[in-house]
C-alpha atoms as a PDB file:
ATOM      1  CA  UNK A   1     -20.728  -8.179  74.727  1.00  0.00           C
ATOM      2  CA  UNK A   2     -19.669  -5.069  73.351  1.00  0.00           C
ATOM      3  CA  UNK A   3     -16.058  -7.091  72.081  1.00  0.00           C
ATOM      4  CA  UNK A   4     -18.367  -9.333  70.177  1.00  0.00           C
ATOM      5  CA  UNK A   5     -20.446  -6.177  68.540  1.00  0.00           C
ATOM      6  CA  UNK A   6     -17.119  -4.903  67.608  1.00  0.00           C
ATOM      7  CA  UNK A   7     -16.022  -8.088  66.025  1.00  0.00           C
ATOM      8  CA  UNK A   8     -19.223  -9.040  64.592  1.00  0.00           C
ATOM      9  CA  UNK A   9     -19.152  -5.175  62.565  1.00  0.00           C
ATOM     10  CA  UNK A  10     -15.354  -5.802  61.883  1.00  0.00           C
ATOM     11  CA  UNK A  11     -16.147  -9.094  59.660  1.00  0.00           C
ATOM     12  CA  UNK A  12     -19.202  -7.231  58.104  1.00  0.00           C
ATOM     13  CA  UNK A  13     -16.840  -4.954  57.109  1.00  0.00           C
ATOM     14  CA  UNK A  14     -14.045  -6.700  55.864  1.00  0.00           C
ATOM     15  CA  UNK A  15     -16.387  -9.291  54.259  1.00  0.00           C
ATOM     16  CA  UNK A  16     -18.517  -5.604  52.900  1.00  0.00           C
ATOM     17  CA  UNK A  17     -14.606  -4.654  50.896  1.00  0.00           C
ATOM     18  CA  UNK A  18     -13.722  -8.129  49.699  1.00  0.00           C
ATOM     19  CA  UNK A  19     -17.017  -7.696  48.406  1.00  0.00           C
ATOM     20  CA  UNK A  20     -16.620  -4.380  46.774  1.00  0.00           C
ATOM     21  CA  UNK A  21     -13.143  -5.497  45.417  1.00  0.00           C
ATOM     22  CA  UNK A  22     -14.436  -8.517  44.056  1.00  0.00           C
ATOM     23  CA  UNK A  23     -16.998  -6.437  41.918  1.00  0.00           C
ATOM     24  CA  UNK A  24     -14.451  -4.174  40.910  1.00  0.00           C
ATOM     25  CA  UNK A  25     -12.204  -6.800  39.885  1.00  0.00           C
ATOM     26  CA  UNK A  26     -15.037  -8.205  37.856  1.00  0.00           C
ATOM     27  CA  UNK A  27     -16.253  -4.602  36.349  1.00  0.00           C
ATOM     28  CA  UNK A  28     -12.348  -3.974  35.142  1.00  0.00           C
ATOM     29  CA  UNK A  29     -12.262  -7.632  33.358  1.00  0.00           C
ATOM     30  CA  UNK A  30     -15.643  -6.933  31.435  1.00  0.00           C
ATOM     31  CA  UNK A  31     -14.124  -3.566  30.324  1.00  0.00           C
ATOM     32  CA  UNK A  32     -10.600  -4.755  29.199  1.00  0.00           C
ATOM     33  CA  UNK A  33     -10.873  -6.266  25.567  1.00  0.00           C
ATOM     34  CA  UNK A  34      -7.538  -7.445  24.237  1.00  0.00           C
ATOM     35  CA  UNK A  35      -8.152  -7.805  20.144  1.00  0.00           C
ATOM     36  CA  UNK A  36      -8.159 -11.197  18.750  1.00  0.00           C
ATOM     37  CA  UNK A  37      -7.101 -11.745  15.415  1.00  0.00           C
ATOM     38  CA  UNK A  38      -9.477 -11.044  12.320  1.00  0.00           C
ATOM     39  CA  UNK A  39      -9.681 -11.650   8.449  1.00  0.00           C
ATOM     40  CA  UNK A  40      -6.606  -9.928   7.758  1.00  0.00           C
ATOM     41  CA  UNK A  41      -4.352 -11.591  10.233  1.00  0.00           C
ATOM     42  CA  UNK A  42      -5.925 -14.952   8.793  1.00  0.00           C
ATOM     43  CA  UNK A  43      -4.328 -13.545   5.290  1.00  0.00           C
ATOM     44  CA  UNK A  44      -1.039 -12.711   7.182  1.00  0.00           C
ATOM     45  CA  UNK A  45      -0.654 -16.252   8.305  1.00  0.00           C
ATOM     46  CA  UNK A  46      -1.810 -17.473   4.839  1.00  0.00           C
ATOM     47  CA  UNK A  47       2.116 -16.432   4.162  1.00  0.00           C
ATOM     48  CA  UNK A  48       3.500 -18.723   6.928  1.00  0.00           C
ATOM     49  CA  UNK A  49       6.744 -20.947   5.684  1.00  0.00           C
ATOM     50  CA  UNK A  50       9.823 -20.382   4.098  1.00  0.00           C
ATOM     51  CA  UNK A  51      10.102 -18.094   0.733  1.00  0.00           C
ATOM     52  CA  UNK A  52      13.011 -17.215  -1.899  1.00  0.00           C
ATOM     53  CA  UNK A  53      13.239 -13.946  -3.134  1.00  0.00           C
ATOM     54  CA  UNK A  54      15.512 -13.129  -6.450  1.00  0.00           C
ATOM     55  CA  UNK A  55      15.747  -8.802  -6.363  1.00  0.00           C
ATOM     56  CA  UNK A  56      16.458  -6.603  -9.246  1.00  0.00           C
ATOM     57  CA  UNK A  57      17.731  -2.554  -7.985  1.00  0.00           C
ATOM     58  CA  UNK A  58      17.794   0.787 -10.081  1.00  0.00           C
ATOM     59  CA  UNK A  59      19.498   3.936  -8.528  1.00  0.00           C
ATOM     60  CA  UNK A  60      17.442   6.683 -10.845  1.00  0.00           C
ATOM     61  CA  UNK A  61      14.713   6.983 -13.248  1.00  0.00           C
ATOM     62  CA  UNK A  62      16.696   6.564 -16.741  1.00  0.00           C
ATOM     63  CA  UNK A  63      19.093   4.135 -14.853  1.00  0.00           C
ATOM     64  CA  UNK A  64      19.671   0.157 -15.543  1.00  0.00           C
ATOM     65  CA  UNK A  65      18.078  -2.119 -13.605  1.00  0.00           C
ATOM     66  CA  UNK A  66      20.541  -4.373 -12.172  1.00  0.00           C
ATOM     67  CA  UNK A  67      20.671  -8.352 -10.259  1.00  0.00           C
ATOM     68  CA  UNK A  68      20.493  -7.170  -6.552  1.00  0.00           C
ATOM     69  CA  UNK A  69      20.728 -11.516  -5.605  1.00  0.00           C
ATOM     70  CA  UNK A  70      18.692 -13.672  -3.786  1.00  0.00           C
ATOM     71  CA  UNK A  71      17.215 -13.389  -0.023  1.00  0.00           C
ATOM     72  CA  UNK A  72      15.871 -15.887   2.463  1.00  0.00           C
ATOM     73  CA  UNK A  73      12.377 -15.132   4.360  1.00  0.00           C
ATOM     74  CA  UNK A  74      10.730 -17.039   6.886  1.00  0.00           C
ATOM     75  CA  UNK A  75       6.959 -16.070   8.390  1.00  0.00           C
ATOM     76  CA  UNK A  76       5.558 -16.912  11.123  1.00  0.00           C
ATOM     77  CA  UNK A  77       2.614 -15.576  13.419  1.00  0.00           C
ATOM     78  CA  UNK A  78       3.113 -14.352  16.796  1.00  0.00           C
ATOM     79  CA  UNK A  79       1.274 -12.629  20.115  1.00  0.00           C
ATOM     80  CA  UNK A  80      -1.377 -14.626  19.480  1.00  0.00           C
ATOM     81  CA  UNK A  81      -1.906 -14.467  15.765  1.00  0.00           C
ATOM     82  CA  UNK A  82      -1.938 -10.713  16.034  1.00  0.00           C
ATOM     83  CA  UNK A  83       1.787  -9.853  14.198  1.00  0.00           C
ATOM     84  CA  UNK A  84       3.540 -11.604  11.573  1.00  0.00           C
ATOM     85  CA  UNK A  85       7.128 -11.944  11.899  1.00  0.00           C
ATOM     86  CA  UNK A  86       9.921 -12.116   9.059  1.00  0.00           C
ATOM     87  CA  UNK A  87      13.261 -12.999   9.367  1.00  0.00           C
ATOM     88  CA  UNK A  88      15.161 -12.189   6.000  1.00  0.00           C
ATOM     89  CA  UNK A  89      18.660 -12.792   4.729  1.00  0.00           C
ATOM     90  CA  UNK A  90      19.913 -11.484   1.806  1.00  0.00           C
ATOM     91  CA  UNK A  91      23.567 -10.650  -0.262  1.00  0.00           C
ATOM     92  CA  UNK A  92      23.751  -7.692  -2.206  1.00  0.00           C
ATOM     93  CA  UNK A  93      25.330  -8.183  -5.359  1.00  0.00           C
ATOM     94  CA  UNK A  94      24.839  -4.688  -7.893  1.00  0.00           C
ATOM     95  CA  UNK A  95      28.515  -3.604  -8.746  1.00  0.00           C
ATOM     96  CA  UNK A  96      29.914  -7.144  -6.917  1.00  0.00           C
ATOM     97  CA  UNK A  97      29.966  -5.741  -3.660  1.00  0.00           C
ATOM     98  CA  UNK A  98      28.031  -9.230  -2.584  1.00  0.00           C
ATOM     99  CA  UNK A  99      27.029  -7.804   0.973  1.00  0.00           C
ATOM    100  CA  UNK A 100      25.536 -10.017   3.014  1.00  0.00           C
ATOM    101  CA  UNK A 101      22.140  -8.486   5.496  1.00  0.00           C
ATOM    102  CA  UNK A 102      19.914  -9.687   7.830  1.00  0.00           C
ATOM    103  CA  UNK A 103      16.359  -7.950   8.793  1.00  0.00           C
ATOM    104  CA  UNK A 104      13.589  -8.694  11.014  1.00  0.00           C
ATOM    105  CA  UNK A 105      10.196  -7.500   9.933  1.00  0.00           C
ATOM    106  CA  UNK A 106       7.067  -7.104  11.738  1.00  0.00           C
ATOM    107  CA  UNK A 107       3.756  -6.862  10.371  1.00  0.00           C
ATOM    108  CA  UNK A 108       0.175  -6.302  12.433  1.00  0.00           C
ATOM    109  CA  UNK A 109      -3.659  -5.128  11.189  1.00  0.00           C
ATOM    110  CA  UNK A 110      -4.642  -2.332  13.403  1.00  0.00           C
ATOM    111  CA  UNK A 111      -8.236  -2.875  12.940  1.00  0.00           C
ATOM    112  CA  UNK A 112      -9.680   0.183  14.653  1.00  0.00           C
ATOM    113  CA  UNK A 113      -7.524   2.085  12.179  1.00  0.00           C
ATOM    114  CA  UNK A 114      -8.386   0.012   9.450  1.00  0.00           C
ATOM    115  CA  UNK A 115      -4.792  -0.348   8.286  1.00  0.00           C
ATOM    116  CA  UNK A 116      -1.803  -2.888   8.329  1.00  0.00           C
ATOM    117  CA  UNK A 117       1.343  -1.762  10.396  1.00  0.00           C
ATOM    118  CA  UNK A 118       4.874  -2.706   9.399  1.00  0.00           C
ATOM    119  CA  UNK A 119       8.263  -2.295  10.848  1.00  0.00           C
ATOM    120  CA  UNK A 120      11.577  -3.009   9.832  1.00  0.00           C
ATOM    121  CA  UNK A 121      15.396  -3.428  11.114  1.00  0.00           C
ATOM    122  CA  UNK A 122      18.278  -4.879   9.709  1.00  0.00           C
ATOM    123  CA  UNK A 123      22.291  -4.991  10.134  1.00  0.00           C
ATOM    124  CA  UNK A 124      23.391  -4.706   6.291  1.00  0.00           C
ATOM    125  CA  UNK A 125      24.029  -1.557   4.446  1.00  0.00           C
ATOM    126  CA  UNK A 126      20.765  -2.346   2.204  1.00  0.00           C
ATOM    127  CA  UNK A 127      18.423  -2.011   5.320  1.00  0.00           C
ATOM    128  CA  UNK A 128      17.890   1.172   7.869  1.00  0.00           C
ATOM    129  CA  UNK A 129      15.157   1.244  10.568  1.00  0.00           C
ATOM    130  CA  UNK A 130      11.619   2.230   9.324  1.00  0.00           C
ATOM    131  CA  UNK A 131       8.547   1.579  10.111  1.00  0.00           C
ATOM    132  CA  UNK A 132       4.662   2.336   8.297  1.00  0.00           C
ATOM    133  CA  UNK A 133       1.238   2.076   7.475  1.00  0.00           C
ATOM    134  CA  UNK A 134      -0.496   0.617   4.670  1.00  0.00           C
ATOM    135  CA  UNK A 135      -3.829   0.436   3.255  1.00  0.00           C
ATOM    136  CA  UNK A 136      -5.082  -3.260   1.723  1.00  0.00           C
ATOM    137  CA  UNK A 137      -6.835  -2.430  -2.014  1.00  0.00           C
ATOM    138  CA  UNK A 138      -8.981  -5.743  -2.452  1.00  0.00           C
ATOM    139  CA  UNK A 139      -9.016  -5.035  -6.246  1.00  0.00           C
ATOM    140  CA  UNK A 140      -5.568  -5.155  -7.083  1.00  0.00           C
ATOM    141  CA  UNK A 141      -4.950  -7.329  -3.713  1.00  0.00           C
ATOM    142  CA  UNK A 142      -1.874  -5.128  -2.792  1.00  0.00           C
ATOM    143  CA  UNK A 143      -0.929  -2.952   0.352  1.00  0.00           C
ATOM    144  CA  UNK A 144       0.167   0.448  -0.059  1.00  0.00           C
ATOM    145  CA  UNK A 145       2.890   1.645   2.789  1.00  0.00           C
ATOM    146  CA  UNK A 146       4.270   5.219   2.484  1.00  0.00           C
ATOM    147  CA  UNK A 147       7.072   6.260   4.751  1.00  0.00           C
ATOM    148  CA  UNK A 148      10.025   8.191   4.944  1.00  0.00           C
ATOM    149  CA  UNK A 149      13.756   7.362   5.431  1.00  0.00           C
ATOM    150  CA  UNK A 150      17.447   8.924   5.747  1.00  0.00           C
ATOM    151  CA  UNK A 151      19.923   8.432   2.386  1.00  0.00           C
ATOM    152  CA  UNK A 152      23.150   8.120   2.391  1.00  0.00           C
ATOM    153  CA  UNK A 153      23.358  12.137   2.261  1.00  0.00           C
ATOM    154  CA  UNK A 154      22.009  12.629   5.424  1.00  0.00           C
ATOM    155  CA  UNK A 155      18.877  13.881   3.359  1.00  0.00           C
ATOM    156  CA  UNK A 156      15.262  12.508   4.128  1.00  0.00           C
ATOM    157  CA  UNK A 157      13.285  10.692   1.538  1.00  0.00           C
ATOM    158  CA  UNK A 158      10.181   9.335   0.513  1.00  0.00           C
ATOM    159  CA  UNK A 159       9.242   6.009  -0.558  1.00  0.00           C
ATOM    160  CA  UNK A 160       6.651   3.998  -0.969  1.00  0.00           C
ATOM    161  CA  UNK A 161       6.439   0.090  -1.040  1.00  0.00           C
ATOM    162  CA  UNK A 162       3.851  -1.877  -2.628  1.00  0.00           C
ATOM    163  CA  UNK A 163       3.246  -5.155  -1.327  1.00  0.00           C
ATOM    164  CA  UNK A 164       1.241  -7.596  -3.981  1.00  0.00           C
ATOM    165  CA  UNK A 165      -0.293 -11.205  -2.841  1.00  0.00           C
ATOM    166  CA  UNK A 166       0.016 -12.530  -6.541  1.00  0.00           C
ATOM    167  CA  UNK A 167      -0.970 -16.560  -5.727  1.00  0.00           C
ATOM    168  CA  UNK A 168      -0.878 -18.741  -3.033  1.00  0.00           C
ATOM    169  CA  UNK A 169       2.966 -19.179  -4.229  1.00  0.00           C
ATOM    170  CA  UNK A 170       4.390 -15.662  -5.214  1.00  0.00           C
ATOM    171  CA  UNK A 171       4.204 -12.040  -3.403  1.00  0.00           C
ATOM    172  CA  UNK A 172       6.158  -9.602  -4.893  1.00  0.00           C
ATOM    173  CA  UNK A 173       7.747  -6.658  -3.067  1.00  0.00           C
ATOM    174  CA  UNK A 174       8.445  -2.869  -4.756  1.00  0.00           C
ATOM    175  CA  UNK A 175      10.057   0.168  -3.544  1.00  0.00           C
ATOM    176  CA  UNK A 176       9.454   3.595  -5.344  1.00  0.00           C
ATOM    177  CA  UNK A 177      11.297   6.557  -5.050  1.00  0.00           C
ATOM    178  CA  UNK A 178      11.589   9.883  -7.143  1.00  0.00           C
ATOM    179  CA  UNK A 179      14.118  10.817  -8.799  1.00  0.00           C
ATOM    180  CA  UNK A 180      15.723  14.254  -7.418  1.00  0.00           C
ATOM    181  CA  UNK A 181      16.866  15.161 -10.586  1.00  0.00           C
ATOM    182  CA  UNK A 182      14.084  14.695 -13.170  1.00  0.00           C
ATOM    183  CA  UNK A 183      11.237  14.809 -10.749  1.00  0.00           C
ATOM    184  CA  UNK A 184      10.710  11.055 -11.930  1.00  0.00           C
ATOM    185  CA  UNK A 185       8.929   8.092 -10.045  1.00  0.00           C
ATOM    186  CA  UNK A 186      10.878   4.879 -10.731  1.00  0.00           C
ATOM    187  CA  UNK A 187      10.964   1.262  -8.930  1.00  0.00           C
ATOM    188  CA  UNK A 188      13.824   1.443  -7.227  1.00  0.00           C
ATOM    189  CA  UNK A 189      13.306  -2.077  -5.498  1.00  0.00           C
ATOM    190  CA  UNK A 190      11.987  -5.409  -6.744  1.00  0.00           C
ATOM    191  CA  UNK A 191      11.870  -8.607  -5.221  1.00  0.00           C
ATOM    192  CA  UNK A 192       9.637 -11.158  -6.016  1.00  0.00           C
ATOM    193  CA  UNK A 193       9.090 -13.861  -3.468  1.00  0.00           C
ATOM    194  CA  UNK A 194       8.179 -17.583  -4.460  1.00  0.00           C
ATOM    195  CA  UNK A 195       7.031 -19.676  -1.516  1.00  0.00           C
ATOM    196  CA  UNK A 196       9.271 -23.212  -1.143  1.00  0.00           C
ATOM    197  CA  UNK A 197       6.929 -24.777   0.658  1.00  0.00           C
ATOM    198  CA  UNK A 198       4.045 -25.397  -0.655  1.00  0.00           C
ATOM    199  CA  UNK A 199       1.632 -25.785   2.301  1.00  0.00           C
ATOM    200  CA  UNK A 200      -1.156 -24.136   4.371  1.00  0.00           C
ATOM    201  CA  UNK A 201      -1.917 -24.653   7.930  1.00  0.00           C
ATOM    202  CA  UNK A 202      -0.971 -28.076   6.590  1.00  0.00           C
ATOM    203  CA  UNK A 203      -2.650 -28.654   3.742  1.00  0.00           C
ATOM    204  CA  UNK A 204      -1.225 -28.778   0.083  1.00  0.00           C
ATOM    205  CA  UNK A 205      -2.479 -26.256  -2.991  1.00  0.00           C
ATOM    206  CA  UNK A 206      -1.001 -25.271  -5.953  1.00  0.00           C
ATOM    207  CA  UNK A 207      -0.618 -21.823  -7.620  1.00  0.00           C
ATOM    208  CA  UNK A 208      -3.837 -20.409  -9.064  1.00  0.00           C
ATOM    209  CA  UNK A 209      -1.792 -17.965 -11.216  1.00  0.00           C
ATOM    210  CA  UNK A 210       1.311 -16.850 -12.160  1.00  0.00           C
ATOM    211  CA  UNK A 211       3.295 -13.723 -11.829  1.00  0.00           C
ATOM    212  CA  UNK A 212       4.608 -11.258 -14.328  1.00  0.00           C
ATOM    213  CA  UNK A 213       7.942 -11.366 -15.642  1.00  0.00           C
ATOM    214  CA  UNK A 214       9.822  -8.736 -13.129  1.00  0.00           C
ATOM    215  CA  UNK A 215      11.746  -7.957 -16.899  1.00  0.00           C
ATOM    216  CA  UNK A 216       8.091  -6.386 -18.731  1.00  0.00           C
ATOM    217  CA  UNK A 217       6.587  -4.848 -15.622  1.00  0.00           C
ATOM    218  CA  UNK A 218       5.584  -1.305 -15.848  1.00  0.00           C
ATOM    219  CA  UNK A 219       7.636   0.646 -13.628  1.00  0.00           C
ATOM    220  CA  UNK A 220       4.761   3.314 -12.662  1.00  0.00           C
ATOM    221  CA  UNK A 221       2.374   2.969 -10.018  1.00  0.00           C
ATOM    222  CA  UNK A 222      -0.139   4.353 -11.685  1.00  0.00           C
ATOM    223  CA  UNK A 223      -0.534   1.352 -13.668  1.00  0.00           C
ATOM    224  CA  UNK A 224       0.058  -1.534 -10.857  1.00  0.00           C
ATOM    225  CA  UNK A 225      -3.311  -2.869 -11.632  1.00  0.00           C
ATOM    226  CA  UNK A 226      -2.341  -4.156 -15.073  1.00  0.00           C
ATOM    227  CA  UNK A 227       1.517  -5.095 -13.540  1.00  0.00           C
ATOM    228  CA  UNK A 228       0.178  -8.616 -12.541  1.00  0.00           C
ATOM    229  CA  UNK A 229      -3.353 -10.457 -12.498  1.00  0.00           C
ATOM    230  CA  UNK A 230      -4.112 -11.495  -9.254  1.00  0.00           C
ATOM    231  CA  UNK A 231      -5.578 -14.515  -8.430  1.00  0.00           C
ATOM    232  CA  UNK A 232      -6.477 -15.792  -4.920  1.00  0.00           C
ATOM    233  CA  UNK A 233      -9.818 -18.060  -5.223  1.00  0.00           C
ATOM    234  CA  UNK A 234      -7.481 -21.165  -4.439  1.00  0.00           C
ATOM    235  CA  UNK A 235      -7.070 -19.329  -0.782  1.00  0.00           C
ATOM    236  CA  UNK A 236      -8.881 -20.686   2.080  1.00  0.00           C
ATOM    237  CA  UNK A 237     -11.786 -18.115   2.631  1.00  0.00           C
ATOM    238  CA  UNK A 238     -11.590 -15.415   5.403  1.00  0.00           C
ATOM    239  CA  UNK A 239     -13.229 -15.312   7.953  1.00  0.00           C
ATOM    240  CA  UNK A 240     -14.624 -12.342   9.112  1.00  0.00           C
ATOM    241  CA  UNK A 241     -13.809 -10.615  12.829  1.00  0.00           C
END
């Protein structure tokens, strides 16, 4: 008798901890919440496909502007719809050197910060490691990233890229920098991106708008909201979270 008591209170038990682990189990699943893609992932993937990029360079504030070729990018989503990912290839052509790159960008929304994320890498001598944070301006429909990166000198410097959704068929990229010598702001980087394929989540559109000519933009920031107008109302609507 007392065997059976003993095995009787051993099943309660064991059956009392599967019990307890069970509800544990279940407590930790109700309190992990992975994030799901929102509105501005949905405009992320709105860039899917394959896009041609011609670039234009300047190395100081009073200098020339110069033909820095054309570059390759392909987007696509990833993890879910939660990062977009860019491969880009590219030849470098001020002062003939025609150097060929390759970078790999990734781009996320951290929406409890309420800002996009960007990183970047590349194996050419026009790309070094960096990675930001951006806010999105709905008015001019352009995301801001500051961040900071080594020259050639060894020195640090800051730079700032503005990233503009023109149309459903042309985003244009700019780097600024300041000049060390007259205390200057100039666009140090231009390349304007024109989607080759002209479909979303597989449906055809045409361009609502077209971009400015890269030749009679206005190189200070200041004035980006009169650089290009900005037209998206051909865009699928966003969704919200």
């Amino acid at each position: 008798m007392g065997r059976l008591i003993s095995m009787v209170l051993l099943s309660v038990v064991i059956h009392t901890s599967l019990l307890a682990q069970d509800q544990q189990d279940t407590l930790a699943a109700d309190q992990v919440k992975f994030p799901l893609p929102g509105k501005f992932h949905q405009m992320l993937a709105l860039s899917n496909g394959i896009w041609i990029g011609e670039g234009s360079m300047q190395f100081s504030s009073d200098g020339q502007r110069v033909n820095s070729g054309v570059a390759r990018l392909v987007n696509k989503m990833s993890s879910d719809g939660l990062y977009q990912i860019s491969e880009i290839k590219g030849n470098i052509k001020p002062g003939g050197m025609g150097a060929p790159w390759t970078g790999l960008r990734i781009t996320g929304y951290d929406s409890a910060k309420g800002v996009f994320t960007r990183a970047m890498i590349g194996d050419g001598p026009a790309i070094e490691p960096v990675s930001m944070q951006g806010q999105w301006d709905e008015a001019k429909r352009t995301i801001t990233f500051p961040f900071r990166k080594v020259d050639n000198s060894g020195k640090e410097q800051k730079l700032t890229e503005v990233y503009t959704i023109v149309d459903n068929n042309t985003e244009i990229l700019e780097i600024y920098a300041t000049d060390p010598k007259t205390s200057k702001e100039f666009m140090m980087l231009q390349i304007r991106w024109t989607r080759q394929n002209n479909y979303i989540n597989g449906k055809a559109f045409e361009s609502s708008s077209a971009a400015a000519d890269p030749a009679t933009k206005k190189c200070d920031r200041k004035q980006q909201g009169q650089r290009a107008e900005v037209n998206l109302r051909a865009l699928p609507d966003l969704q919200s979270n």
